[in-house]
N, C-alpha and C. Protein backbone atom coordinates (compact mmCIF):
# COMPACT_ATOMS: atom_id res chain seq x y z
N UNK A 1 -31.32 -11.06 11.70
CA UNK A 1 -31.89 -9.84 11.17
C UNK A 1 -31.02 -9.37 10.00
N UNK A 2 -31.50 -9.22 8.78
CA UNK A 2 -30.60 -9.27 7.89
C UNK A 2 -30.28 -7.00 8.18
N UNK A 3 -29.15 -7.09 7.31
CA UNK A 3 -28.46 -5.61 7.15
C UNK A 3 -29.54 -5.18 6.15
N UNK A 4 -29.74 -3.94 6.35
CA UNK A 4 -30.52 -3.37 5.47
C UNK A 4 -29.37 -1.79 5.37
N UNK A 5 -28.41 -1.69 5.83
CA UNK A 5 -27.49 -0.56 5.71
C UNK A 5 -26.99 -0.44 3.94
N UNK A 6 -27.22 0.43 3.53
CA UNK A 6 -25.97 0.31 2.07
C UNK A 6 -24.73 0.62 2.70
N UNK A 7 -24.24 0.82 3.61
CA UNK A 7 -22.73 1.09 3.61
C UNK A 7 -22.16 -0.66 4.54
N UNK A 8 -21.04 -0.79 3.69
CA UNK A 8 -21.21 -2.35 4.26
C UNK A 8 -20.27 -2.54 5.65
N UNK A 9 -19.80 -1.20 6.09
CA UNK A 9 -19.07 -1.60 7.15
C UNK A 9 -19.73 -0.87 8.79
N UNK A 10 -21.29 -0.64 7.91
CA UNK A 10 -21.67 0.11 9.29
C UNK A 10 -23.16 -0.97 9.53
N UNK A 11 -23.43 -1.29 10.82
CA UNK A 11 -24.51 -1.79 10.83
C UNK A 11 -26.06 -0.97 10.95
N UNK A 12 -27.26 -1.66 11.17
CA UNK A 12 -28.14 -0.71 11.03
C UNK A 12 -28.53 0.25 12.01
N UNK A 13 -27.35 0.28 13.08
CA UNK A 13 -28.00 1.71 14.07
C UNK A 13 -26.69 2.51 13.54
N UNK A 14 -26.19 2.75 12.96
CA UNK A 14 -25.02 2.96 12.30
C UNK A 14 -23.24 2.50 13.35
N UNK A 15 -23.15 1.35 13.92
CA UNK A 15 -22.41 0.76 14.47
C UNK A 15 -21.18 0.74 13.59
N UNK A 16 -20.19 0.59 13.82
CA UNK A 16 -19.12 0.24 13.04
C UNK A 16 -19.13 -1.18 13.25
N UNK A 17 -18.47 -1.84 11.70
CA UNK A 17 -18.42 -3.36 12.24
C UNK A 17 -17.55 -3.96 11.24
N UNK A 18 -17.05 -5.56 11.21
CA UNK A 18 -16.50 -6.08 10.53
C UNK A 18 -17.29 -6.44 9.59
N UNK A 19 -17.28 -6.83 8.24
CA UNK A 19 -17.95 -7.76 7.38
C UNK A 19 -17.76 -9.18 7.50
N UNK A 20 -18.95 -9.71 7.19
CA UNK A 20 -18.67 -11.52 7.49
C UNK A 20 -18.66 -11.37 5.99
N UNK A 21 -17.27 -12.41 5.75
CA UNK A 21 -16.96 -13.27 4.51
C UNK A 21 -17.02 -14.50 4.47
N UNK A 22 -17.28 -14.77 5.46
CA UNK A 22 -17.51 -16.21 5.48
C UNK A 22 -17.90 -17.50 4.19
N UNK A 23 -18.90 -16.61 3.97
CA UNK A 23 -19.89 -16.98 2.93
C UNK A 23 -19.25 -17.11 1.64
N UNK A 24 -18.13 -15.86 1.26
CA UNK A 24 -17.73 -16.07 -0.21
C UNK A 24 -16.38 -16.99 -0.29
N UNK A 25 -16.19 -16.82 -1.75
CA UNK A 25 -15.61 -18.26 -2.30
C UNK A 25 -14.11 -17.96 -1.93
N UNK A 26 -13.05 -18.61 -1.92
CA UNK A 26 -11.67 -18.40 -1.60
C UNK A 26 -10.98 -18.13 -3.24
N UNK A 27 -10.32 -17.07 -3.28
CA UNK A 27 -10.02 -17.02 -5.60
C UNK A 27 -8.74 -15.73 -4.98
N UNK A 28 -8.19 -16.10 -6.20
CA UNK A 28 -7.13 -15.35 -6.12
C UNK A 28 -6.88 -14.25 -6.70
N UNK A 29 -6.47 -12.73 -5.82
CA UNK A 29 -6.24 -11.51 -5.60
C UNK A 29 -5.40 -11.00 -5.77
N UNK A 30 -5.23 -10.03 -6.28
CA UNK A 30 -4.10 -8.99 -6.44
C UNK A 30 -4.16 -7.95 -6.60
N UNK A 31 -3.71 -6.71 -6.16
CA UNK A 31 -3.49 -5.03 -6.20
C UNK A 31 -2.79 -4.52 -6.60
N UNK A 32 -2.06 -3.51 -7.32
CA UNK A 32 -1.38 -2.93 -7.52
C UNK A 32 -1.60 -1.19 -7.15
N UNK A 33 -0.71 -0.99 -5.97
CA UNK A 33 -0.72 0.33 -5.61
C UNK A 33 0.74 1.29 -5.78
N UNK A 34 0.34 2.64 -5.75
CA UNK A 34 1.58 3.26 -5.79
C UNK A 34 1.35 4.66 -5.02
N UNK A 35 2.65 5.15 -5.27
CA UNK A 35 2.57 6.94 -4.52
C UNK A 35 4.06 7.39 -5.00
N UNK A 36 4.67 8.02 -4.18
CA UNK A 36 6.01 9.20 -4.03
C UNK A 36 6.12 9.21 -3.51
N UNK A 37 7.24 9.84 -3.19
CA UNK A 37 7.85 10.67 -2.26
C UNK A 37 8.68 11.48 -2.90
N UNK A 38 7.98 12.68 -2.75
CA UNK A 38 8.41 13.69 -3.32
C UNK A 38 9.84 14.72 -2.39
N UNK A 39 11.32 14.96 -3.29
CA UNK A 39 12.23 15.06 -2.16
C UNK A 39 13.21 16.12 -3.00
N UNK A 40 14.22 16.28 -3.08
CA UNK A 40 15.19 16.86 -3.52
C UNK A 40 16.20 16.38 -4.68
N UNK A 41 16.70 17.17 -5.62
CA UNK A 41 17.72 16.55 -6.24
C UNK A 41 18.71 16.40 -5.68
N UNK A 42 19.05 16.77 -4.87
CA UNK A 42 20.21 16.40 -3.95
C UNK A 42 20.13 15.03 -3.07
N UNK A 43 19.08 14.78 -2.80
CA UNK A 43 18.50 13.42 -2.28
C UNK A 43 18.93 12.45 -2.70
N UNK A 44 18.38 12.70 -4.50
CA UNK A 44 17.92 11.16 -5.04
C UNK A 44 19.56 11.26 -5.53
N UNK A 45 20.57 12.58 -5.71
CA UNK A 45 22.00 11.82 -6.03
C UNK A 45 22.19 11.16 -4.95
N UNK A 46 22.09 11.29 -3.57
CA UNK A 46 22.61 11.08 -2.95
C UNK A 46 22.25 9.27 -2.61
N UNK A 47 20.98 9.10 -2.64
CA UNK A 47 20.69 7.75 -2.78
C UNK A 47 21.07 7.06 -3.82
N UNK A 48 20.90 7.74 -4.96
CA UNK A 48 21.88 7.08 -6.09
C UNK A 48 22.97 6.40 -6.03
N UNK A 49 24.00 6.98 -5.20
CA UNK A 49 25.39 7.05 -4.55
C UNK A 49 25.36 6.18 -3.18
N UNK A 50 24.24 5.53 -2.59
CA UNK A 50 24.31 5.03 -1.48
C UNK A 50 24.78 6.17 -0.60
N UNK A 51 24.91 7.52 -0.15
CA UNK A 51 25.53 8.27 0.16
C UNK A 51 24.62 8.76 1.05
N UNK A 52 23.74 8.38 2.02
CA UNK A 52 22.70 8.97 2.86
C UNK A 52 23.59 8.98 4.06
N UNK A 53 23.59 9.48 5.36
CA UNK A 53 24.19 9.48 6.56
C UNK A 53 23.28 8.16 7.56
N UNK A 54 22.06 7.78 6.84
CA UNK A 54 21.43 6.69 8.38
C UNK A 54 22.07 5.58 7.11
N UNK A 55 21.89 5.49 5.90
CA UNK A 55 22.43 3.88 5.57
C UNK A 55 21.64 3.55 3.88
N UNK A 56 21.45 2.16 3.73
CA UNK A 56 20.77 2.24 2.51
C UNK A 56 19.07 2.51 2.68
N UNK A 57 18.69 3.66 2.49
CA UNK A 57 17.13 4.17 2.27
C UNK A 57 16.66 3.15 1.43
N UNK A 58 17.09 2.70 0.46
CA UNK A 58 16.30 1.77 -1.12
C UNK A 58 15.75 0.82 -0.03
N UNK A 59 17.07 0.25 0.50
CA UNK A 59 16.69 -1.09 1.13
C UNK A 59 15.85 -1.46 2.13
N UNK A 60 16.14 -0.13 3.00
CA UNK A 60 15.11 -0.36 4.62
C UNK A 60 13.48 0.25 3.87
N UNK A 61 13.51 1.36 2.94
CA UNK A 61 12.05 1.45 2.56
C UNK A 61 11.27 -0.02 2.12
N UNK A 62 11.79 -0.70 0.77
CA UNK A 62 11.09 -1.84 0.81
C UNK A 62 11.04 -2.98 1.94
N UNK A 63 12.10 -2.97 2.29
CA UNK A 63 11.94 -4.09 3.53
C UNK A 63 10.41 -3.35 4.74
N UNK A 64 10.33 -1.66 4.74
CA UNK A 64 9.27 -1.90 5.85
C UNK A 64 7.68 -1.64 5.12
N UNK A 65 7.97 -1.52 3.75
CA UNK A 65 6.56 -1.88 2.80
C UNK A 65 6.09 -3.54 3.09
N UNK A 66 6.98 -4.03 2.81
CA UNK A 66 7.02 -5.44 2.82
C UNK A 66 6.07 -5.80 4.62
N UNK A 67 6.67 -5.41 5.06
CA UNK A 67 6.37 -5.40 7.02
C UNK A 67 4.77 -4.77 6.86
N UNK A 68 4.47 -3.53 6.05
CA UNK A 68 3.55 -2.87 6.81
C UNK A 68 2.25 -3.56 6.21
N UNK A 69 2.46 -4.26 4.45
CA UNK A 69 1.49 -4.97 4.22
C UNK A 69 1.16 -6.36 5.03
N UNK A 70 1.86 -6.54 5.52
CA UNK A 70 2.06 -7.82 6.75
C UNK A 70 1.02 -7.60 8.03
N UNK A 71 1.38 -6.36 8.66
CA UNK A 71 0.81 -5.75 9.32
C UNK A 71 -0.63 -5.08 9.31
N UNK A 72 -1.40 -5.07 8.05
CA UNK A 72 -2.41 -3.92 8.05
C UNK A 72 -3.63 -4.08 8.35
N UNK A 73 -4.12 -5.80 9.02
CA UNK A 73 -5.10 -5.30 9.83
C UNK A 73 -4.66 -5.00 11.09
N UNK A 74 -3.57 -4.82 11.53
CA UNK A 74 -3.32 -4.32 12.68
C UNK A 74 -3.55 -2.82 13.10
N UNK A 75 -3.19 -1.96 11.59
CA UNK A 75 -3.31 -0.67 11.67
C UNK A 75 -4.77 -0.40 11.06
N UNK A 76 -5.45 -0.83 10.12
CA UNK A 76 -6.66 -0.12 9.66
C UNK A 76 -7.74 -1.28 10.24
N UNK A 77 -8.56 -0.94 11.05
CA UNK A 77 -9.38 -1.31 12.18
C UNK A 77 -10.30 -2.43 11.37
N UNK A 78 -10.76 -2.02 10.45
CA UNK A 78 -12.18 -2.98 9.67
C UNK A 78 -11.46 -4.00 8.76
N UNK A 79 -10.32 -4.04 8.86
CA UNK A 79 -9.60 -5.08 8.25
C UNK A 79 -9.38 -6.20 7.77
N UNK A 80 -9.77 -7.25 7.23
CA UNK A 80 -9.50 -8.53 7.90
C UNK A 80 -8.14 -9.23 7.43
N UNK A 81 -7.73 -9.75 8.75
CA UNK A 81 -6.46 -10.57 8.29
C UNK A 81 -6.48 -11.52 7.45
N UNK A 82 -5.47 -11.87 6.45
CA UNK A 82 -5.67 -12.50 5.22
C UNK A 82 -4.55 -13.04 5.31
N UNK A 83 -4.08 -14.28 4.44
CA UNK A 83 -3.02 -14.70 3.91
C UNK A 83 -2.48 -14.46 2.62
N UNK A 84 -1.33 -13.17 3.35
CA UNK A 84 -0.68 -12.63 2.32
C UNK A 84 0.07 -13.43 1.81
N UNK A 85 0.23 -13.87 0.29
CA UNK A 85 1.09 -14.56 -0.32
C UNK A 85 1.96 -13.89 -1.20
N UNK A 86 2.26 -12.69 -1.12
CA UNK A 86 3.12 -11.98 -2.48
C UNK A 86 3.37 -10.71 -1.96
N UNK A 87 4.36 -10.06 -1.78
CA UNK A 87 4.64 -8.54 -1.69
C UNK A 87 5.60 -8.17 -2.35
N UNK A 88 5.82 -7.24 -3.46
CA UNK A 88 6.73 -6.88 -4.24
C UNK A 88 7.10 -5.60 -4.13
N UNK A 89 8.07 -4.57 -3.88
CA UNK A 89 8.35 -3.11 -3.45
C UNK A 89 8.92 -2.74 -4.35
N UNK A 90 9.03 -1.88 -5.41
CA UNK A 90 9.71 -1.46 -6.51
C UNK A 90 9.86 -0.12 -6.25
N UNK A 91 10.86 0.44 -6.39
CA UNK A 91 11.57 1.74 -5.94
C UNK A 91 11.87 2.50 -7.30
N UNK A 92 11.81 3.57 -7.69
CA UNK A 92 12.47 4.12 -9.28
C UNK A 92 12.97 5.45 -8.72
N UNK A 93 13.97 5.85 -8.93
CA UNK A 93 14.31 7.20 -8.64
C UNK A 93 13.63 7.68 -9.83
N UNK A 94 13.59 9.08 -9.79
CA UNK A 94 13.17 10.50 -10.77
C UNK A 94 14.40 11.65 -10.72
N UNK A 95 14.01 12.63 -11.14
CA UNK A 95 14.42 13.80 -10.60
C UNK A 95 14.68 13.96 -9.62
N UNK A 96 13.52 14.16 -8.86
CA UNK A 96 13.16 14.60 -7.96
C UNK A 96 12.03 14.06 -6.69
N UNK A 97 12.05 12.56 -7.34
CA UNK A 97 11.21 11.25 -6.26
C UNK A 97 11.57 10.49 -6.06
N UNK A 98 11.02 9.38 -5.15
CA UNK A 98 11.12 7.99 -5.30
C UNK A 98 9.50 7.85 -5.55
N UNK A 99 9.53 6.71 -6.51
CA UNK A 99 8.01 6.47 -7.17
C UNK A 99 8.34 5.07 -6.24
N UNK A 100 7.06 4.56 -6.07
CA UNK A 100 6.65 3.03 -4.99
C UNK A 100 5.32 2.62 -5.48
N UNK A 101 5.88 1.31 -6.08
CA UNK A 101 4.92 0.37 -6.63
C UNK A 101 4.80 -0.65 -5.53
N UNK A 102 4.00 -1.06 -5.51
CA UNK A 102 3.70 -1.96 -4.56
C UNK A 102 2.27 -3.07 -5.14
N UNK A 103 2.84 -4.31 -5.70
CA UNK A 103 1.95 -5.66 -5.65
C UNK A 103 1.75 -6.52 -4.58
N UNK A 104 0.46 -6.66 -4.32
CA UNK A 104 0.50 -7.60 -3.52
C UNK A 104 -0.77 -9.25 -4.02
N UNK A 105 -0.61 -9.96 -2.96
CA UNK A 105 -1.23 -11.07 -3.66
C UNK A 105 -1.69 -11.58 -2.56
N UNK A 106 -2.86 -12.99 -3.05
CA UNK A 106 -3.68 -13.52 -2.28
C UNK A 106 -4.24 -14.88 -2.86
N UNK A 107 -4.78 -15.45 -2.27
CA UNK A 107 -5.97 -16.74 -2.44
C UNK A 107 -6.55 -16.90 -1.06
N UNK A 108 -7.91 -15.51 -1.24
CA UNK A 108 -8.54 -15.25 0.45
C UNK A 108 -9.93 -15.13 -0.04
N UNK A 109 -10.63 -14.90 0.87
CA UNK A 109 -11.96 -14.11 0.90
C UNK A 109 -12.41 -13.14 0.41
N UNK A 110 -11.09 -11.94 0.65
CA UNK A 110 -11.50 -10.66 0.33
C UNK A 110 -10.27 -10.20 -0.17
N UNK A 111 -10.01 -9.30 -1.01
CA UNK A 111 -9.39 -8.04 -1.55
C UNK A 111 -7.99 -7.60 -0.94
N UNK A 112 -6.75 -7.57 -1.26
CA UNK A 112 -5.57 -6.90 -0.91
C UNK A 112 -5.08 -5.37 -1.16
N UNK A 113 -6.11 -4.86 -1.73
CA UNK A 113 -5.78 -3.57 -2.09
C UNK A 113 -5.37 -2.47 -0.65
N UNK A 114 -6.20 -2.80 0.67
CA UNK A 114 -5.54 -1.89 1.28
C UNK A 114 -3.88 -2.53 2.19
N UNK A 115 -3.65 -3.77 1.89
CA UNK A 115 -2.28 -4.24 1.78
C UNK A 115 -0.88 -3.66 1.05
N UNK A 116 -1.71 -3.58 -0.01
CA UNK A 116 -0.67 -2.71 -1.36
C UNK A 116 -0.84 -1.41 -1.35
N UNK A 117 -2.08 -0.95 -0.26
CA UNK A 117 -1.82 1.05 -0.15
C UNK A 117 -0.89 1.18 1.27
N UNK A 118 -1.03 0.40 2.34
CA UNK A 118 -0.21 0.14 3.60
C UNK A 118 1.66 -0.28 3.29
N UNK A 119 1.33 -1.24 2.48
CA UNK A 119 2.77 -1.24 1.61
C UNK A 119 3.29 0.25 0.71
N UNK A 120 2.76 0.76 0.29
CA UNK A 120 3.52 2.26 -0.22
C UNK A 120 3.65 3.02 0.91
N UNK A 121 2.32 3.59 1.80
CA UNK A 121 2.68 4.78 2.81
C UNK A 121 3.38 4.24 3.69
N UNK A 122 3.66 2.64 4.20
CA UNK A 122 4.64 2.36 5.12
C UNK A 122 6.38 2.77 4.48
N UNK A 123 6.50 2.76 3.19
CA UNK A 123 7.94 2.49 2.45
C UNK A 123 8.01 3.97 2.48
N UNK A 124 7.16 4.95 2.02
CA UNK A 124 6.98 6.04 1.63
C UNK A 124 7.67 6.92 3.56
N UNK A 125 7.16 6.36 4.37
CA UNK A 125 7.52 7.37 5.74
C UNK A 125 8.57 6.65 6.14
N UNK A 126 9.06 5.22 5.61
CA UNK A 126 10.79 4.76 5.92
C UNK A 126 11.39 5.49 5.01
N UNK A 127 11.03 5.88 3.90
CA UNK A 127 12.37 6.64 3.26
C UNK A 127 12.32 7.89 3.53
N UNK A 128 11.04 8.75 3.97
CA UNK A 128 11.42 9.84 4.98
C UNK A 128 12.38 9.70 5.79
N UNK A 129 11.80 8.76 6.77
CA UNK A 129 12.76 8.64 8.29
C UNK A 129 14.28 8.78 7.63
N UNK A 130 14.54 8.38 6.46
CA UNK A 130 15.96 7.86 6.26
C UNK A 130 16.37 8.89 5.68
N UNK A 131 15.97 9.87 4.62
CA UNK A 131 16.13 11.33 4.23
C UNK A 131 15.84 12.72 4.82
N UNK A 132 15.22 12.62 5.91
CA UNK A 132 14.84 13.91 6.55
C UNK A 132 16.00 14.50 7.09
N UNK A 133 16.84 14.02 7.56
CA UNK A 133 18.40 15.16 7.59
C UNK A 133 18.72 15.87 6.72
N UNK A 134 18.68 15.36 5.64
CA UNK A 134 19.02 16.08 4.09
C UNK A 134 18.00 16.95 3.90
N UNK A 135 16.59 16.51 3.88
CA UNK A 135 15.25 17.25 3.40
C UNK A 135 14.36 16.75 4.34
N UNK A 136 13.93 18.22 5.18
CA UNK A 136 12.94 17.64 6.49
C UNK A 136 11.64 17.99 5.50
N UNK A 137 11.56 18.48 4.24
CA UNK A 137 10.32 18.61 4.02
C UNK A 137 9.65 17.76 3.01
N UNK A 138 10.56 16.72 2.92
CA UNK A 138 10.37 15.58 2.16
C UNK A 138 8.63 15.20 2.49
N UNK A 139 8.05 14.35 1.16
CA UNK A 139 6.50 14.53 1.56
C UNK A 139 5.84 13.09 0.90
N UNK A 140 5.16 12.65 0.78
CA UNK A 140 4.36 11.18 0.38
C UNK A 140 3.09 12.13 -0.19
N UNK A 141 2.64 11.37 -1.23
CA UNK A 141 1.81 12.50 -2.72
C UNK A 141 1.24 11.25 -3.09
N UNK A 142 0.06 11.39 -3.60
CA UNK A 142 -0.48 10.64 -4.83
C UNK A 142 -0.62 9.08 -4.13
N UNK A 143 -0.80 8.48 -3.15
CA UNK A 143 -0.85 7.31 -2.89
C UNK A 143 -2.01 6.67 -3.29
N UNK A 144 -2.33 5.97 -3.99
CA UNK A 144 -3.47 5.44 -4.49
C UNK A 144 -4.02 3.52 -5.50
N UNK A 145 -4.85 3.25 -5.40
CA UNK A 145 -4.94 1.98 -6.00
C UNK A 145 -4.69 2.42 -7.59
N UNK A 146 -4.03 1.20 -8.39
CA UNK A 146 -4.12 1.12 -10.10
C UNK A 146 -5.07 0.10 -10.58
N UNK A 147 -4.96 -1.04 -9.72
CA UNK A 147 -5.23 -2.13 -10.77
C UNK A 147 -5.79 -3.22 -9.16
N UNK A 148 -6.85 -3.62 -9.34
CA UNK A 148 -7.17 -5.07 -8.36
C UNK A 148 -7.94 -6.06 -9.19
N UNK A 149 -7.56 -7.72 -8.93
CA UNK A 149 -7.53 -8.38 -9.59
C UNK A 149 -8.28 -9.61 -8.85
N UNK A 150 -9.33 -10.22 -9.39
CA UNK A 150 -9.94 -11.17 -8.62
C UNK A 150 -11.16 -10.81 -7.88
N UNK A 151 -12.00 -11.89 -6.89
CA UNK A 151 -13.03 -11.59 -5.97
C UNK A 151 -14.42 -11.50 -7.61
N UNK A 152 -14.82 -11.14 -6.48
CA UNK A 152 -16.79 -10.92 -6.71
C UNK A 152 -16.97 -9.88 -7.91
N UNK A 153 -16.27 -8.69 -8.05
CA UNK A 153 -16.29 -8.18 -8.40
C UNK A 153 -15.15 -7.92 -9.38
N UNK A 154 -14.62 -8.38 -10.32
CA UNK A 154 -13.39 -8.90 -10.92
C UNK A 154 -12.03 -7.92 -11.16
N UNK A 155 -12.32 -7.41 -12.34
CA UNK A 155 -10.85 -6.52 -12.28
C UNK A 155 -10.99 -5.05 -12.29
N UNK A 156 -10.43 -4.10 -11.79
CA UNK A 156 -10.53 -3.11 -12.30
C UNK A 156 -9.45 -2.04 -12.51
N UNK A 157 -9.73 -1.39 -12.91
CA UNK A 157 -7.89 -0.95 -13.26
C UNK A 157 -7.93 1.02 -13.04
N UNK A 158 -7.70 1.83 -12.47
CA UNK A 158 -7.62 2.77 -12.60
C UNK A 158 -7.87 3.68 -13.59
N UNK A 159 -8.83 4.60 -14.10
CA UNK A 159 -9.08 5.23 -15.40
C UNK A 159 -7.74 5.58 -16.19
N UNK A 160 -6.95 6.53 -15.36
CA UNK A 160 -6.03 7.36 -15.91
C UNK A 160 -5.02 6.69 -16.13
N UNK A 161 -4.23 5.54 -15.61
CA UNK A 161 -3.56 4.44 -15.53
C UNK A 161 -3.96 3.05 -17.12
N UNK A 162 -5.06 3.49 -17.45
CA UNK A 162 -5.57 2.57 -18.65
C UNK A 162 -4.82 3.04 -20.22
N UNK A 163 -3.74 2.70 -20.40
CA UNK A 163 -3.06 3.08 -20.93
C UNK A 163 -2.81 1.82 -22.18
């Protein structure tokens, strides 16, 4: 019985469901996502300085970006597991942030973009965990796709980001 739903992850009694990919071609993918964490100037000297009380924040944030894009059909339900081939975590202090880039990569079925948004909000609540003594009101802002690359539908790049 074919789908006659426009929404592609609900079936026609409105079921939740997986998508079959079966069908499409295997081509190679890529995302580019980012966000903040928006924190204190006292923070980012202090990370500057390696000077946090739990240890190096830079390091354990990308290491659990890295983990959570690993992880993300585990956490977002309609998912499908893919073979991740690329995760890159880029950290920039500011003023008053840490900015989190996050690439990720593929040669799958489908799309890595919610890999590379699971990779920022995972890095984004490790460098909480690791700054909230200093600043419990430390916060994750702006998490969002820039750029996906590949599939059916080819590239597209964020309006405001088209620079």
């Amino acid at each position: 019985m074919p789908d006659r739903s426009p929404l592609t992850h609900v079936d026609e009694t409105g079921a939740a469901r997986m998508v079959d990919v079966s069908a499409k071609d295997i081509s190679a993918r890529r995302a580019t996502a980012a966000g903040r964490v928006a924190t204190t100037p006292e923070v980012i000297a202090l990370l500057r300085a390696d000077g946090l009380p739990k240890g190096d924040a830079l390091a354990v944030a990308r290491l659990a970006g890295i983990m959570g894009a690993k992880r993300t059909p585990d956490l977002i339900p309609l998912c499908h597991p893919i073979g991740l081939h690329g995760v890159v975590i880029d950290l920039e202090l500011t003023d008053s942030a840490v900015e989190i880039t996050a690439i990720t990569k593929t040669a799958d079925r489908t799309g890595v973009e919610m890999e590379a948004l699971t990779a920022v909000a995972t890095a984004g609540l490790a460098m909480i965990d690791m700054i909230k003594a200093v600043d419990p009101a430390a916060s994750i802002e702006n998490v969002r796709v820039l750029r996906k690359e590949g599939g059916k539908t080819g590239d597209w790049v964020r309006p405001e980001d088209r620079r």
